[in-house]
C-alpha atoms as a PDB file:
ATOM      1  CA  UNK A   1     -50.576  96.998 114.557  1.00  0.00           C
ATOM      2  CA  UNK A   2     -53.865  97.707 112.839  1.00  0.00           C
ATOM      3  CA  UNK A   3     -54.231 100.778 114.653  1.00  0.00           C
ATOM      4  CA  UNK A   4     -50.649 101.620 113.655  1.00  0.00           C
ATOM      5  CA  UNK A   5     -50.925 101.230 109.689  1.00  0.00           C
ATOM      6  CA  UNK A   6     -53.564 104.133 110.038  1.00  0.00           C
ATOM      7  CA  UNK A   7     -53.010 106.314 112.510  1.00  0.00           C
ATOM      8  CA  UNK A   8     -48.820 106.069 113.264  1.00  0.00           C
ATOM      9  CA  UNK A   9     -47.538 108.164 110.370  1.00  0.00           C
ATOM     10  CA  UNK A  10     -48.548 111.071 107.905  1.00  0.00           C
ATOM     11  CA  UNK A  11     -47.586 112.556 104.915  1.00  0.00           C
ATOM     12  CA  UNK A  12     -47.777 116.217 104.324  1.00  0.00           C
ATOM     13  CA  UNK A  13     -47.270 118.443 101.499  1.00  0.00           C
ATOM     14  CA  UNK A  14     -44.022 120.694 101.378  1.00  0.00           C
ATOM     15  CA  UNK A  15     -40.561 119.707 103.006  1.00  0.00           C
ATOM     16  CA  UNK A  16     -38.140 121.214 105.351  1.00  0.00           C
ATOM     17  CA  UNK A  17     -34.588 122.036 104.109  1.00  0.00           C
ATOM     18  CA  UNK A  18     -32.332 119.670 105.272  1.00  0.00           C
ATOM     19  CA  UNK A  19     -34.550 116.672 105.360  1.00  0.00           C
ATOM     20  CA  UNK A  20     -33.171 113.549 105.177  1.00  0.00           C
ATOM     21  CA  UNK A  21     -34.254 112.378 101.994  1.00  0.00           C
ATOM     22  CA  UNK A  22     -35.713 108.855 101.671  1.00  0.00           C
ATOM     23  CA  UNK A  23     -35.419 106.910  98.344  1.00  0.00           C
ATOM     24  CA  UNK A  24     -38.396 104.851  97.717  1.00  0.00           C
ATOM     25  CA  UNK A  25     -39.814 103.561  94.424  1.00  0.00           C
ATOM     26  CA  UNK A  26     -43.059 106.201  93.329  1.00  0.00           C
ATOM     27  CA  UNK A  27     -44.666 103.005  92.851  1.00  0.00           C
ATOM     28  CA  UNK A  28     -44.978 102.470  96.403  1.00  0.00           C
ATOM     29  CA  UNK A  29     -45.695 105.614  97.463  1.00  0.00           C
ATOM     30  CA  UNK A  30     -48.645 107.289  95.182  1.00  0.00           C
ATOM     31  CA  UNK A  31     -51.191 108.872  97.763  1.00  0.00           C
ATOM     32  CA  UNK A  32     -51.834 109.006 101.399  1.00  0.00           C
ATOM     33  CA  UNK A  33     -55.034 106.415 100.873  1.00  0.00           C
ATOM     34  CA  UNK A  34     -52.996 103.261  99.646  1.00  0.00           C
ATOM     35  CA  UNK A  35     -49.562 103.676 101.467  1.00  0.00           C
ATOM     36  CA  UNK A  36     -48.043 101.185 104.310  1.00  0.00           C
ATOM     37  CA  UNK A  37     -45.011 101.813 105.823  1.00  0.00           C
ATOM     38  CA  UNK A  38     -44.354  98.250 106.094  1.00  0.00           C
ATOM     39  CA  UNK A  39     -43.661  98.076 102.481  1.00  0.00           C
ATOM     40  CA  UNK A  40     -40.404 100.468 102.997  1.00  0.00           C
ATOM     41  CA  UNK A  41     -39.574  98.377 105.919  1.00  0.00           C
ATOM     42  CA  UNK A  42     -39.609 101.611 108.654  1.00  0.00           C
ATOM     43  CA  UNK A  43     -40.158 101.489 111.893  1.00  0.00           C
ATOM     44  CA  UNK A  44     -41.091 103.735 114.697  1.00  0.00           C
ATOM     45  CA  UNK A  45     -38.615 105.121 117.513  1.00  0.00           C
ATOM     46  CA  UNK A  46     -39.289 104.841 121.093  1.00  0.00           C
ATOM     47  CA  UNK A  47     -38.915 108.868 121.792  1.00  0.00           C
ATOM     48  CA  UNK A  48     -38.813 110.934 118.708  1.00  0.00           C
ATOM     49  CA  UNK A  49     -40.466 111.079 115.614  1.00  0.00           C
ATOM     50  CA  UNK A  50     -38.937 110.047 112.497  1.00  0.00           C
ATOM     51  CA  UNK A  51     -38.865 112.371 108.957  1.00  0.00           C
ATOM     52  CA  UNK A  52     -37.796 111.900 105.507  1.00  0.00           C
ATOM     53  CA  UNK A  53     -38.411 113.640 103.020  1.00  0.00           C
ATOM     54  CA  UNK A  54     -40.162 111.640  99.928  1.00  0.00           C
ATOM     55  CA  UNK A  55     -40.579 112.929  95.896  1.00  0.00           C
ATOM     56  CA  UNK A  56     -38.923 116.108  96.645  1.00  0.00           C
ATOM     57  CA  UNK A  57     -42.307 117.360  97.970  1.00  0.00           C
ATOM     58  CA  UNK A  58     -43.893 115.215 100.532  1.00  0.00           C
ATOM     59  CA  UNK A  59     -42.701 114.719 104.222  1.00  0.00           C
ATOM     60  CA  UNK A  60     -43.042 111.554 105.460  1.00  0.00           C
ATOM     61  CA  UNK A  61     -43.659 111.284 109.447  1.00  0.00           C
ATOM     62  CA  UNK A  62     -43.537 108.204 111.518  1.00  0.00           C
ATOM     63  CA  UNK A  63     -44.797 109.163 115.134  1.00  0.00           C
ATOM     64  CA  UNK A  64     -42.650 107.890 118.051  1.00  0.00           C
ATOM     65  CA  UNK A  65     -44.206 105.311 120.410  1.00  0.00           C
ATOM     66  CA  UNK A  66     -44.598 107.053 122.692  1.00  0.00           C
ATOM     67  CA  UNK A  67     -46.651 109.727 120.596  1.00  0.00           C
ATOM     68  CA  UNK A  68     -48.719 106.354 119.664  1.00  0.00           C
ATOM     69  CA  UNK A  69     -49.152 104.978 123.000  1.00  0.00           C
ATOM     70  CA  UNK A  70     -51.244 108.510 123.432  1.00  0.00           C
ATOM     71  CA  UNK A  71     -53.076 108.719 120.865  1.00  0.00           C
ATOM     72  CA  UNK A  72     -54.137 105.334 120.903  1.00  0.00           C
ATOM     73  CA  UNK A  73     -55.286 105.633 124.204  1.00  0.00           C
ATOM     74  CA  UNK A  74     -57.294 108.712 122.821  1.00  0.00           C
ATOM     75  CA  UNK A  75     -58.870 106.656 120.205  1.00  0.00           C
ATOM     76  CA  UNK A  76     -59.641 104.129 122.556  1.00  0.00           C
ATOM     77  CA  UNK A  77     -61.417 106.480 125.168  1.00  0.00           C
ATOM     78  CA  UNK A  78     -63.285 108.162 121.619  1.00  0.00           C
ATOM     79  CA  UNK A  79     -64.343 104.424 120.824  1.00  0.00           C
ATOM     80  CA  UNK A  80     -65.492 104.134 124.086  1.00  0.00           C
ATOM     81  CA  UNK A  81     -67.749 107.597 124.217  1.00  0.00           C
ATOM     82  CA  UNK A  82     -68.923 106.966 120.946  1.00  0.00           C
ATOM     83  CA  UNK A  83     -70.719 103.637 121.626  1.00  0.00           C
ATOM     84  CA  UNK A  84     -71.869 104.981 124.833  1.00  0.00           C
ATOM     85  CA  UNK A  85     -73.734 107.746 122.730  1.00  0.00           C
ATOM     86  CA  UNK A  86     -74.962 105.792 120.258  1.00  0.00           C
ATOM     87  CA  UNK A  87     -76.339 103.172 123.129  1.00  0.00           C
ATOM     88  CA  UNK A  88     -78.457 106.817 124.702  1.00  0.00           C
ATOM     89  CA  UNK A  89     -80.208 107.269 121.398  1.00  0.00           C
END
């Protein structure tokens, strides 16, 4: 779950037409840094990745679980090589 608060979603600047638009107090969402999508009660589907549109100008992209099954297993292998490394020097 830890792994998922940073690394399962992103915002990006600029939306597609036809976004769903998600209404969410600007309170909650102010930057990238401090957001959690636990506090707009989201959640991730299985297959496909999940966008809204946030502010008129910010896209808002949960990553499927399957997308985070990969790239947790990515950061996991990076983790892994990293220490190794370090442990050479």
């Amino acid at each position: 779950m830890t792994w998922w608060l940073q690394y399962g979603w992103q915002i990006v600047d600029g939306v597609k037409e036809g976004t769903e638009r998600l209404v969410v107090d600007e309170a909650v969402i102010t930057s990238r840094e401090n957001f959690n999508p636990l506090q707009i009660n989201v959640a991730p589907r299985e297959d496909n990745h999940s966008v809204w549109s946030i502010h008129g100008n910010q896209t808002l992209i949960l990553f499927s679980l399957s997308r985070c099954e990969t790239l947790y297993q990515r950061y996991l292998v990076n983790q892994s090589a990293a220490r190794v490394k370090n442990l050479r020097k």
